[in-house]
Protein backbone atom coordinates (compact mmCIF):
# COMPACT_ATOMS: atom_id res chain seq x y z
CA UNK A 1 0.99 -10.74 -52.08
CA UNK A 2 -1.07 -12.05 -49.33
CA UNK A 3 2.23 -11.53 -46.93
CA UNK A 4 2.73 -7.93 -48.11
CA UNK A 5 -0.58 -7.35 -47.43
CA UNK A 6 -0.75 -8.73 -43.72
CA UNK A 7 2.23 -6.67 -43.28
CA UNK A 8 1.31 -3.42 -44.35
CA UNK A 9 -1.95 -3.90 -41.75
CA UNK A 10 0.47 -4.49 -38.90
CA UNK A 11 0.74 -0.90 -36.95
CA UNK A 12 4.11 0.33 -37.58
CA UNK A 13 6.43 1.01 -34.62
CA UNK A 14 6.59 3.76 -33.43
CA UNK A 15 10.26 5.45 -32.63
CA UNK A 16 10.99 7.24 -29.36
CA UNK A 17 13.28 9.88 -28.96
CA UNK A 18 14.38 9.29 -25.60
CA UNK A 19 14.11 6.93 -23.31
CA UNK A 20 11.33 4.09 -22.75
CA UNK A 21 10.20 3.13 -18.89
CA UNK A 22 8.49 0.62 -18.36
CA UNK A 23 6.36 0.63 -14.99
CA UNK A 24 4.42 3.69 -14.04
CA UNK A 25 4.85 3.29 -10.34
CA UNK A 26 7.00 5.67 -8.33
CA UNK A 27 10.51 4.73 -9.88
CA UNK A 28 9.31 4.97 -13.07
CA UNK A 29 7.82 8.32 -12.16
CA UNK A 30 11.11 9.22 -10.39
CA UNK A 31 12.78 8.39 -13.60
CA UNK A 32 11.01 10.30 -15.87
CA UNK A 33 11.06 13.61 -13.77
CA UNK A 34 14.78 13.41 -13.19
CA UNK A 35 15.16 13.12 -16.80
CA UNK A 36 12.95 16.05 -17.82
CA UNK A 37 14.98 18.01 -15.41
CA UNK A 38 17.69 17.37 -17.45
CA UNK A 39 16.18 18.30 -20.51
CA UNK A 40 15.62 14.85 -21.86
CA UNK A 41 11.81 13.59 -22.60
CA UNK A 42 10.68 10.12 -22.05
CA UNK A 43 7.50 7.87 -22.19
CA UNK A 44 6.31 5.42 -19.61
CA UNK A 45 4.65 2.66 -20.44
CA UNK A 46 1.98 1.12 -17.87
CA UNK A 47 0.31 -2.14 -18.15
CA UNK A 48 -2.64 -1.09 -15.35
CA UNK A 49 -5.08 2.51 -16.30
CA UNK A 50 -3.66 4.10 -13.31
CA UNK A 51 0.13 5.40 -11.77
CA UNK A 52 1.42 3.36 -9.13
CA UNK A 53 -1.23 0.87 -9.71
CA UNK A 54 0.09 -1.64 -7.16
CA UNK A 55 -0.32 1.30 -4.03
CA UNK A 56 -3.90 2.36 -5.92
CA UNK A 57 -5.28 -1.63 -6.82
CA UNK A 58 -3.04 -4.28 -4.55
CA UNK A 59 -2.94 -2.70 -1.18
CA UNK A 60 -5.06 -3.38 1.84
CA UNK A 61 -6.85 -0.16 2.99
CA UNK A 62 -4.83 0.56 6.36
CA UNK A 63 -1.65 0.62 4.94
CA UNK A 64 1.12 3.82 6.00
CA UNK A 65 4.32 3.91 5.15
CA UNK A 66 6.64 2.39 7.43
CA UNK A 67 9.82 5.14 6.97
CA UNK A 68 8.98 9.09 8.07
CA UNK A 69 7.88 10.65 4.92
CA UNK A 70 11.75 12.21 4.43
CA UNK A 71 13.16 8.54 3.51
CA UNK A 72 10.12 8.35 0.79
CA UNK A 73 9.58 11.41 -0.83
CA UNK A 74 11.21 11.62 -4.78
CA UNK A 75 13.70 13.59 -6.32
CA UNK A 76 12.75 17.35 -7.15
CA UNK A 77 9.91 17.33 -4.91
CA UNK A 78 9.20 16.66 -1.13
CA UNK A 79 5.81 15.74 0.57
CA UNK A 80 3.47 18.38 1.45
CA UNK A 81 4.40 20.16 5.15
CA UNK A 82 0.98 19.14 6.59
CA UNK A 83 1.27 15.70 5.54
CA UNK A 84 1.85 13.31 9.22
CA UNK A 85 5.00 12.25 9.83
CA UNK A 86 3.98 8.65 8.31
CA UNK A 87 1.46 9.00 5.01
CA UNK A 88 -1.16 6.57 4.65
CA UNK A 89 -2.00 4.77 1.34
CA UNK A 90 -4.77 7.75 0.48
CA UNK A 91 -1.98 10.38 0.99
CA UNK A 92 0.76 8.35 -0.73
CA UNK A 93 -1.18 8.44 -4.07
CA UNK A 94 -2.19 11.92 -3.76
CA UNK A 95 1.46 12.92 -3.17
CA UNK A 96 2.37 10.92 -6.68
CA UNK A 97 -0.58 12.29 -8.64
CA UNK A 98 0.83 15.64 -7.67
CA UNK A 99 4.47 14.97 -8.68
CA UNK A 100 2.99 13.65 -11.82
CA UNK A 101 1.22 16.62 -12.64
CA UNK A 102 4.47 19.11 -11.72
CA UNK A 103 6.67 17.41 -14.17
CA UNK A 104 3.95 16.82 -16.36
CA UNK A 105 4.43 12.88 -17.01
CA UNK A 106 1.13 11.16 -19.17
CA UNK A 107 2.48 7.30 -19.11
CA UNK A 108 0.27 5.14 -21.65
CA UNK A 109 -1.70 2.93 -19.91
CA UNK A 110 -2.74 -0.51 -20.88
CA UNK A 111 0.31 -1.30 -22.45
CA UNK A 112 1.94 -4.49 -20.40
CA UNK A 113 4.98 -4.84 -22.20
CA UNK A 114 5.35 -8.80 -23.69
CA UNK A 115 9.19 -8.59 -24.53
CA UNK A 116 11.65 -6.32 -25.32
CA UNK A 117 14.81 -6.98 -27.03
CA UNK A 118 17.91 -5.34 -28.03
CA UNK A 119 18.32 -4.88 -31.62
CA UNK A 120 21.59 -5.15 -32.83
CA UNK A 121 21.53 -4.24 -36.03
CA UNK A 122 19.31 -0.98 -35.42
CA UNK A 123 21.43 -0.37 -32.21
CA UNK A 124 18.31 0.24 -30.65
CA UNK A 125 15.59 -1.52 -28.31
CA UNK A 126 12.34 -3.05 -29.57
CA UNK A 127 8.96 -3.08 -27.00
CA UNK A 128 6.39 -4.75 -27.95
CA UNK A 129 3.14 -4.81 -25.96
CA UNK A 130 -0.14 -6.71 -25.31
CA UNK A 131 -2.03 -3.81 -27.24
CA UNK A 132 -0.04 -4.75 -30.30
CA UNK A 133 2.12 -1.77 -30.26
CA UNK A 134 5.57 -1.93 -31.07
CA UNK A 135 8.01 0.96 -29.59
CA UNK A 136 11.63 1.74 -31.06
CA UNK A 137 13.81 3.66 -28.38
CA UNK A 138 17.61 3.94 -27.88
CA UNK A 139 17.86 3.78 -24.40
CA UNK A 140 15.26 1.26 -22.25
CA UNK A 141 14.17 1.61 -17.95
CA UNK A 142 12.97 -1.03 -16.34
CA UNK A 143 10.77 0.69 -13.59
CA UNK A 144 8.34 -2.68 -13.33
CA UNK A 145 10.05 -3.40 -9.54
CA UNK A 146 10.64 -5.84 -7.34
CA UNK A 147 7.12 -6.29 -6.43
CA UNK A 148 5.36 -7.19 -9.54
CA UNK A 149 4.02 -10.44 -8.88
CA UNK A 150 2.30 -12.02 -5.90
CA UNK A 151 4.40 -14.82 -5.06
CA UNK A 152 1.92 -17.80 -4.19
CA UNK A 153 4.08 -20.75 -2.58
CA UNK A 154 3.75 -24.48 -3.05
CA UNK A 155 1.37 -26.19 0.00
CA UNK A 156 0.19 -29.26 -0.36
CA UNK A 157 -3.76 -29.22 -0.11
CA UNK A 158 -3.78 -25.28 -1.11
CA UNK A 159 -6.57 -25.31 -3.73
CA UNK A 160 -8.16 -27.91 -1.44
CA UNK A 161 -8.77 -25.46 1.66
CA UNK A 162 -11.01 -23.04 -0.44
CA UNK A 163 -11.21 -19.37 0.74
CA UNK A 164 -7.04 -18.47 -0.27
CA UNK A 165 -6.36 -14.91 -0.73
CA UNK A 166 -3.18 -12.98 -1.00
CA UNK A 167 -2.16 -9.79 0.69
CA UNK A 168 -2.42 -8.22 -3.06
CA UNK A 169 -6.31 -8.90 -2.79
CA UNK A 170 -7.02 -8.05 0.54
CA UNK A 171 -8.62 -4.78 1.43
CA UNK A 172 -10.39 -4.40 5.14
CA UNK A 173 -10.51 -7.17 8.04
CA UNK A 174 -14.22 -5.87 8.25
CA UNK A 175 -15.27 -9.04 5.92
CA UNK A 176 -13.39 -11.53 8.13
CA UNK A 177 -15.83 -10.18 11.23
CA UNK A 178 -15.73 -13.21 13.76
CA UNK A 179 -14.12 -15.37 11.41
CA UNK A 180 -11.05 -17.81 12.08
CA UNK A 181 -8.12 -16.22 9.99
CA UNK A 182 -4.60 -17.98 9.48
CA UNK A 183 -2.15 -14.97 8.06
CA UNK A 184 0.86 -16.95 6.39
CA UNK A 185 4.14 -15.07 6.55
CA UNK A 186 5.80 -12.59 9.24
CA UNK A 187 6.94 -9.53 7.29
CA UNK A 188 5.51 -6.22 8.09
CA UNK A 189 2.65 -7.06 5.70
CA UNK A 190 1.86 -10.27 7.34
CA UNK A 191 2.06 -8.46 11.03
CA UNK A 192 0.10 -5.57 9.90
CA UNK A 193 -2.69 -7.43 8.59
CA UNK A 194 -2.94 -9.88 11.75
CA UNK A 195 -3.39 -6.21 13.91
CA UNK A 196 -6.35 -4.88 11.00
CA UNK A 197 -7.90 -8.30 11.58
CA UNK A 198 -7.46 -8.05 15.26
CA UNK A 199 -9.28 -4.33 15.10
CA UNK A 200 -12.13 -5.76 13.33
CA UNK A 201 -12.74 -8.69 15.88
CA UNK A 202 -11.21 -11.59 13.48
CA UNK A 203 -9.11 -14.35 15.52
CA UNK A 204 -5.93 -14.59 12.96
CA UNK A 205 -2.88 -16.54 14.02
CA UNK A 206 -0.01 -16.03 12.25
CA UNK A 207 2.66 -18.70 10.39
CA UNK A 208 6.33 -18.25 11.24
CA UNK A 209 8.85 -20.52 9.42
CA UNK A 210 11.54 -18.56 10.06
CA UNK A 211 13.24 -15.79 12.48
CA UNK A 212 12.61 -12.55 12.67
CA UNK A 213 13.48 -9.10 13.44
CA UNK A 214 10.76 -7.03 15.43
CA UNK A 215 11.96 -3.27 16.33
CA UNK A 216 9.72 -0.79 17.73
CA UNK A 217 8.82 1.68 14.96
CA UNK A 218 10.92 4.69 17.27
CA UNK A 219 12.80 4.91 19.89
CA UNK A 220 14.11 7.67 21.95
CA UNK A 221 11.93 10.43 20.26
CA UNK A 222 13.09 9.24 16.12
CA UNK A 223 12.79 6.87 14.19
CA UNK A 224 14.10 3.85 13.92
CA UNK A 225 15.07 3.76 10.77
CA UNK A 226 16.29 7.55 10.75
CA UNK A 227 18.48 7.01 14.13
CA UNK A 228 20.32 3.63 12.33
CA UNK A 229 20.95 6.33 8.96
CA UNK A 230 22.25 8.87 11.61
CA UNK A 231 24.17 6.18 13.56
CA UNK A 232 25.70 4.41 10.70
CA UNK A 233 27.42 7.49 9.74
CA UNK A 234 29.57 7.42 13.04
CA UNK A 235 29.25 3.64 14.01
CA UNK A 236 30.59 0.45 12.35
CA UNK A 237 26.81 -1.92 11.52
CA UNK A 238 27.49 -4.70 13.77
CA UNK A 239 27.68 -1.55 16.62
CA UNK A 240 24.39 -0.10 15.36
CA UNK A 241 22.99 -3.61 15.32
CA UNK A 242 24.27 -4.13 18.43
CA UNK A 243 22.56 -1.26 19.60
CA UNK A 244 19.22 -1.67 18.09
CA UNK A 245 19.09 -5.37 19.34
CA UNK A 246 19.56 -4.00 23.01
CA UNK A 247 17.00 -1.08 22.54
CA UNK A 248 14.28 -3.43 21.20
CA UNK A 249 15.09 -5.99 24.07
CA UNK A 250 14.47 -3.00 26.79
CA UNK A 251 11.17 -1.73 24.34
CA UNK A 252 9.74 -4.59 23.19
CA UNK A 253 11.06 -7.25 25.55
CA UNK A 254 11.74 -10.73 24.65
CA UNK A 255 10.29 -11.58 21.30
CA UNK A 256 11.41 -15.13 21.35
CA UNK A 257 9.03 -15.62 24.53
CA UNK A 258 5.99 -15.26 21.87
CA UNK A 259 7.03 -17.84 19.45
CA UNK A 260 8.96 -14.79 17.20
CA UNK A 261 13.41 -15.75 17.25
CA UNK A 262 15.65 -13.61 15.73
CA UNK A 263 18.08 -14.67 13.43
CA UNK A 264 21.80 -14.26 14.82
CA UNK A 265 22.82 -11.63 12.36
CA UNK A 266 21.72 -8.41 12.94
CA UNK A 267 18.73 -6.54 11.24
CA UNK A 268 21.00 -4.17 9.09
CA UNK A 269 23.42 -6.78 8.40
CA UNK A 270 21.08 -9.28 7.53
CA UNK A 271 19.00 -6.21 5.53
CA UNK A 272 22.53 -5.21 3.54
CA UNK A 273 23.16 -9.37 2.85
CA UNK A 274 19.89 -10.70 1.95
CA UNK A 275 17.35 -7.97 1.62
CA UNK A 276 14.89 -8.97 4.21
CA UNK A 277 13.63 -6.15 6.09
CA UNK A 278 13.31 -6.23 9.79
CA UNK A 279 8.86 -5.41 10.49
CA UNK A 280 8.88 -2.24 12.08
CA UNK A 281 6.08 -2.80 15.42
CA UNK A 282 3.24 -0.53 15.43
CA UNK A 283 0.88 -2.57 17.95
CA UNK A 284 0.91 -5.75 16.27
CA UNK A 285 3.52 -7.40 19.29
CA UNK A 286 1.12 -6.35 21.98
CA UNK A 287 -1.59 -8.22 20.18
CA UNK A 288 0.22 -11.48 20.47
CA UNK A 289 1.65 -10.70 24.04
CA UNK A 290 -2.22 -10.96 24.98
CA UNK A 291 -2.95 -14.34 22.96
CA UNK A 292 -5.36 -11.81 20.50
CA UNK A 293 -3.24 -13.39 18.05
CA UNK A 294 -1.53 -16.69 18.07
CA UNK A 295 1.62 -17.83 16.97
CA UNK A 296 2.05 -20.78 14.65
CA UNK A 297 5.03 -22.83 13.01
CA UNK A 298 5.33 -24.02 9.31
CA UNK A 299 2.37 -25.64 7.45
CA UNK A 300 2.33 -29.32 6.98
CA UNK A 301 -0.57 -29.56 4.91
CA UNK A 302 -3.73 -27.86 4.10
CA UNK A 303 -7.32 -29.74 3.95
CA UNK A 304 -10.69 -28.23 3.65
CA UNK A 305 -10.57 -25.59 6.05
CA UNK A 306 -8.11 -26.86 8.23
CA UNK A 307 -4.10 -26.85 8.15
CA UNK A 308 -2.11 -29.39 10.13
CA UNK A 309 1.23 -28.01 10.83
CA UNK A 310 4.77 -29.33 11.14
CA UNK A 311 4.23 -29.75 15.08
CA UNK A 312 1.21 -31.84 14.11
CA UNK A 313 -1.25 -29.57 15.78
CA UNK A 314 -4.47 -29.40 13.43
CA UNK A 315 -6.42 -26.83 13.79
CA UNK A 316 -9.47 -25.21 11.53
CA UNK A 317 -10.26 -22.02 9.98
CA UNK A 318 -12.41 -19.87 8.13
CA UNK A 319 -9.88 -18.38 5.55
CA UNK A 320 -6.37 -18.01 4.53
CA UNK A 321 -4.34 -14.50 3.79
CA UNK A 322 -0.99 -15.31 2.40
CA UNK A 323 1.45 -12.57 3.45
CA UNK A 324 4.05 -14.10 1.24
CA UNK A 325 5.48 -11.15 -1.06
CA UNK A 326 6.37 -10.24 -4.08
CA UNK A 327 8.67 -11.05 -7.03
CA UNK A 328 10.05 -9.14 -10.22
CA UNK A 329 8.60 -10.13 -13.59
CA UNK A 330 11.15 -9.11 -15.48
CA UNK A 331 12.75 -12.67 -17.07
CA UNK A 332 8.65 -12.79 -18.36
CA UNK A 333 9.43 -9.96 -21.06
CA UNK A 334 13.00 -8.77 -21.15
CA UNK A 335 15.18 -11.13 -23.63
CA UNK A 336 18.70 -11.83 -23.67
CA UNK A 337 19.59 -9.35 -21.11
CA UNK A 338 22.68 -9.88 -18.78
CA UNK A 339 21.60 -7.32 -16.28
CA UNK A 340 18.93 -9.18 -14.71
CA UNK A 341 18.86 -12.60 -12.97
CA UNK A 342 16.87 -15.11 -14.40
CA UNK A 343 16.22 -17.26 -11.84
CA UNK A 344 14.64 -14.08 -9.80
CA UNK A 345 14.66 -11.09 -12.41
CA UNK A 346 16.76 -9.06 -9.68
CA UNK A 347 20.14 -7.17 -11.15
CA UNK A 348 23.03 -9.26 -11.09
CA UNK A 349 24.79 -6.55 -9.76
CA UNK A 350 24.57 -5.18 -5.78
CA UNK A 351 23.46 -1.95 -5.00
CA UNK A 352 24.98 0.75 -5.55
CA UNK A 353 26.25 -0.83 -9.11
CA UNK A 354 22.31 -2.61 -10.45
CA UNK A 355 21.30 0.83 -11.78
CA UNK A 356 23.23 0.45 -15.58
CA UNK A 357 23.44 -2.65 -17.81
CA UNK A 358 24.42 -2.88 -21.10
CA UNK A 359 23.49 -1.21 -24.29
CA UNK A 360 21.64 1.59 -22.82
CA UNK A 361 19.69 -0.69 -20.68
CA UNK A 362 19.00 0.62 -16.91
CA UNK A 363 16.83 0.05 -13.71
CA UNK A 364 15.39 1.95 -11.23
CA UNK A 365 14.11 0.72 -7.91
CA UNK A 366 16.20 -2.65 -7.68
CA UNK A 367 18.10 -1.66 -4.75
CA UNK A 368 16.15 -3.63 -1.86
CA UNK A 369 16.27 0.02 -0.26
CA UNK A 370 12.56 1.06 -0.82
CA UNK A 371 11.80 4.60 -1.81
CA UNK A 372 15.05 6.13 -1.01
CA UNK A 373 17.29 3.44 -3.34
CA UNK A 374 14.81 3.84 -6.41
CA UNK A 375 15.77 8.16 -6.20
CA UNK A 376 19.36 7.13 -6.10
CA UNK A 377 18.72 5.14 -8.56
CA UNK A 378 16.50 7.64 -10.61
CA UNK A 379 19.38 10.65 -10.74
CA UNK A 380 21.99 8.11 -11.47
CA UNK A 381 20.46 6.93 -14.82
CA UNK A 382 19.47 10.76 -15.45
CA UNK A 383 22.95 12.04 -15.12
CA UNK A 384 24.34 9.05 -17.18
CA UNK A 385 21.57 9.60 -20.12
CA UNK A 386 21.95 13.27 -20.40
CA UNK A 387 25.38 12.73 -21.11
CA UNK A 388 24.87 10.84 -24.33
CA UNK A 389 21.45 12.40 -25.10
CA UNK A 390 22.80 15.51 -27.19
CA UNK A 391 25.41 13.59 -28.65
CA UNK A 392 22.98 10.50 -29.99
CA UNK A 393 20.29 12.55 -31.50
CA UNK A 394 22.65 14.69 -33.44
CA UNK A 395 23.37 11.33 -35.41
CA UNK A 396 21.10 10.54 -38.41
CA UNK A 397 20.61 7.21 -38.07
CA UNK A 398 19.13 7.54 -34.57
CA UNK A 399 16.49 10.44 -35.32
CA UNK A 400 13.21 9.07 -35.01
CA UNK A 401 12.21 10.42 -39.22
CA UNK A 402 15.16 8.44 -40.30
CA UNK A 403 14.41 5.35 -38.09
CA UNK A 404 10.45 5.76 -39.39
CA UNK A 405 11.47 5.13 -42.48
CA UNK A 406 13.86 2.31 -42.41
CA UNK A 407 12.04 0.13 -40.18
């Protein structure tokens, strides 16, 4: 009795028509419009109180985007005409809460999904979340990213050093006023926060383990990025790279003068292999061309504010910034799925194939192509859904009053 009891306290799940998202950042909200346009209603569910939570709560305050607005903007709806070329962080959110509004999307906040799991003898997908709710849907979008968890790397002597933060916590070089700063990690993050430090009269040096790509953010009136689309479509890659290798040599000079190699593959064919993204220069190069910020190599170990590094230079500072990324959370909450990767909860699958998985499963903004890859991605699973969407409700078992009541 005592069982039955318990059990009839338990919230029952509730049973969604359409589709499920998980992740109310801008592929989940590319998703969800795409779908609507199609006729087909969904819910997001958001573990933060806000929509693209990580651009509103995890960025640091100068922050543009890096591609002209035209590679960014979502499906159904470009960026206003009077926004700049380049949006900053303010704009970004503005533009979202806008595209929100238009296709009228309410995600439920605070609801960090636990696990989900494929039920096979419903034929449907169970989501359970922190809040103790329980969701029922036939088809299920992961929207959560590949940016959903600061990645924090192994140094010996890290928790010893005292004063650690990650790029996900820092806001403003105006705290680290006069202050010794060692930035850890050369992406466009770690550069761009080495410059904000640099404008606010920090000393940073920055870490490099590894090579790196540095191209000037335009060149010959465009953008970088936009001339290597435009070029791509005429040009085999190793041309383009060719081409963007000799451009950045007569821009930007030398870059392995200033402690910064690049690898011997080029940036797009290194981008299209691996996913690393060459950092796109917007002042941070001159910066370490005058010694305003230095160049160091790999970390040996870290002591109370001071680092010894593989070179065996020691040297002390105030405070650490680790620019080191970001990872997908997904093997945290989805269960037994053969989409994803365990090992780093990416789709097994290259792009343009990681957008469908089995059982109605799907993911949006996978494609280690920003912005641009999670649209793709977003009209892709629309298309695919609507296709099935008429035909599945029509069925008895899968209306949510007949699932209600056997669940």
């Amino acid at each position: 009795m005592e069982i039955d009891y318990l059990k009839e306290m338990q919230p029952r799940p509730r049973v969604i028509a359409g589709p499920v998202i998980v992740g109310a950042g801008p592929s989940g909200l590319a998703a969800a419009a795409c779908l609507k346009e199609r006729g087909v209603p969904s819910l997001i569910l958001e573990r933060s109180n806000c929509i693209a939570s990580l651009w509103q709560l995890k960025t640091y305050d100068r922050l543009k985007l890096h591609l002209p607005k035209q590679f960014c903007e979502l499906p159904l709806m470009p960026f206003p005409s009077h926004f700049p070329t380049y949006p900053d962080k303010r704009q970004f959110v503005q533009y979202l809460e806008a595209y929100a509004e238009r296709f009228g999307i309410r995600p439920v906040f605070g609801q960090a999904v636990e696990r989900a799991e494929y039920d096979e003898k419903l034929e449907m997908w169970r989501v359970k979340t922190a809040a103790a709710a329980e969701y029922v849907c036939r088809w299920l979008i992961v929207a959560t990213g590949e940016n959903a968890e600061a990645v924090v790397p192994e140094m010996e002597g890290l928790r010893e050093f005292g004063g650690v933060v990650h790029t996900s916590g820092y806001k403003s070089g105006d705290v680290y006023e006069g202050r010794r700063v060692l930035v850890v990690g050369c992406g466009n993050s770690g550069m761009e926060v080495c410059l904000d430090l640099c404008n606010h009269n920090a000393s940073p040096s920055l870490v490099v383990r590894d090579t790196v790509h540095i191209l000037p953010r335009e060149m010959l009136g465009r953008s970088t990025f936009g001339l290597s689309m435009w070029l791509l479509k005429w040009l085999p890659i190793n041309i383009v790279d060719r081409f963007l290798l000799v451009s950045s040599w007569i821009l930007l000079g030398d870059t392995a003068r200033y402690g910064l190699d690049r690898p011997k593959v080029g940036p797009l064919k290194l981008k299209s292999l691996s996913g690393k993204t060459p950092v796109l220069d917007v002042g941070t190069l001159d910066k370490i061309k005058s010694g305003d910020i230095k160049i160091r190599p790999g970390i040996k170990r870290l002591r109370y504010k001071s680092a010894e590094f593989v070179d065996g230079r020691v040297e002390n500072y105030d405070a650490i910034i680790l620019a080191t990324g970001h990872k997908s959370n997904v093997p945290c909450w989805l269960k037994k799925s053969e989409m994803f990767c365990e090992k780093d909860g990416l789709p097994k699958r290259p792009f343009p194939n990681c957008w469908k998985g089995e059982c109605g499963l799907y993911a949006v903004g996978f494609t280690k192509r920003g912005l641009l890859g999670a649209s793709i991605d977003a009209k892709n699973i629309a298309a695919d859904i609507e296709g099935s969407w008429k035909e599945t409700i029509s069925q008895s078992k899968y209306s949510p009053s007949f699932m209600q009541k056997h669940l």
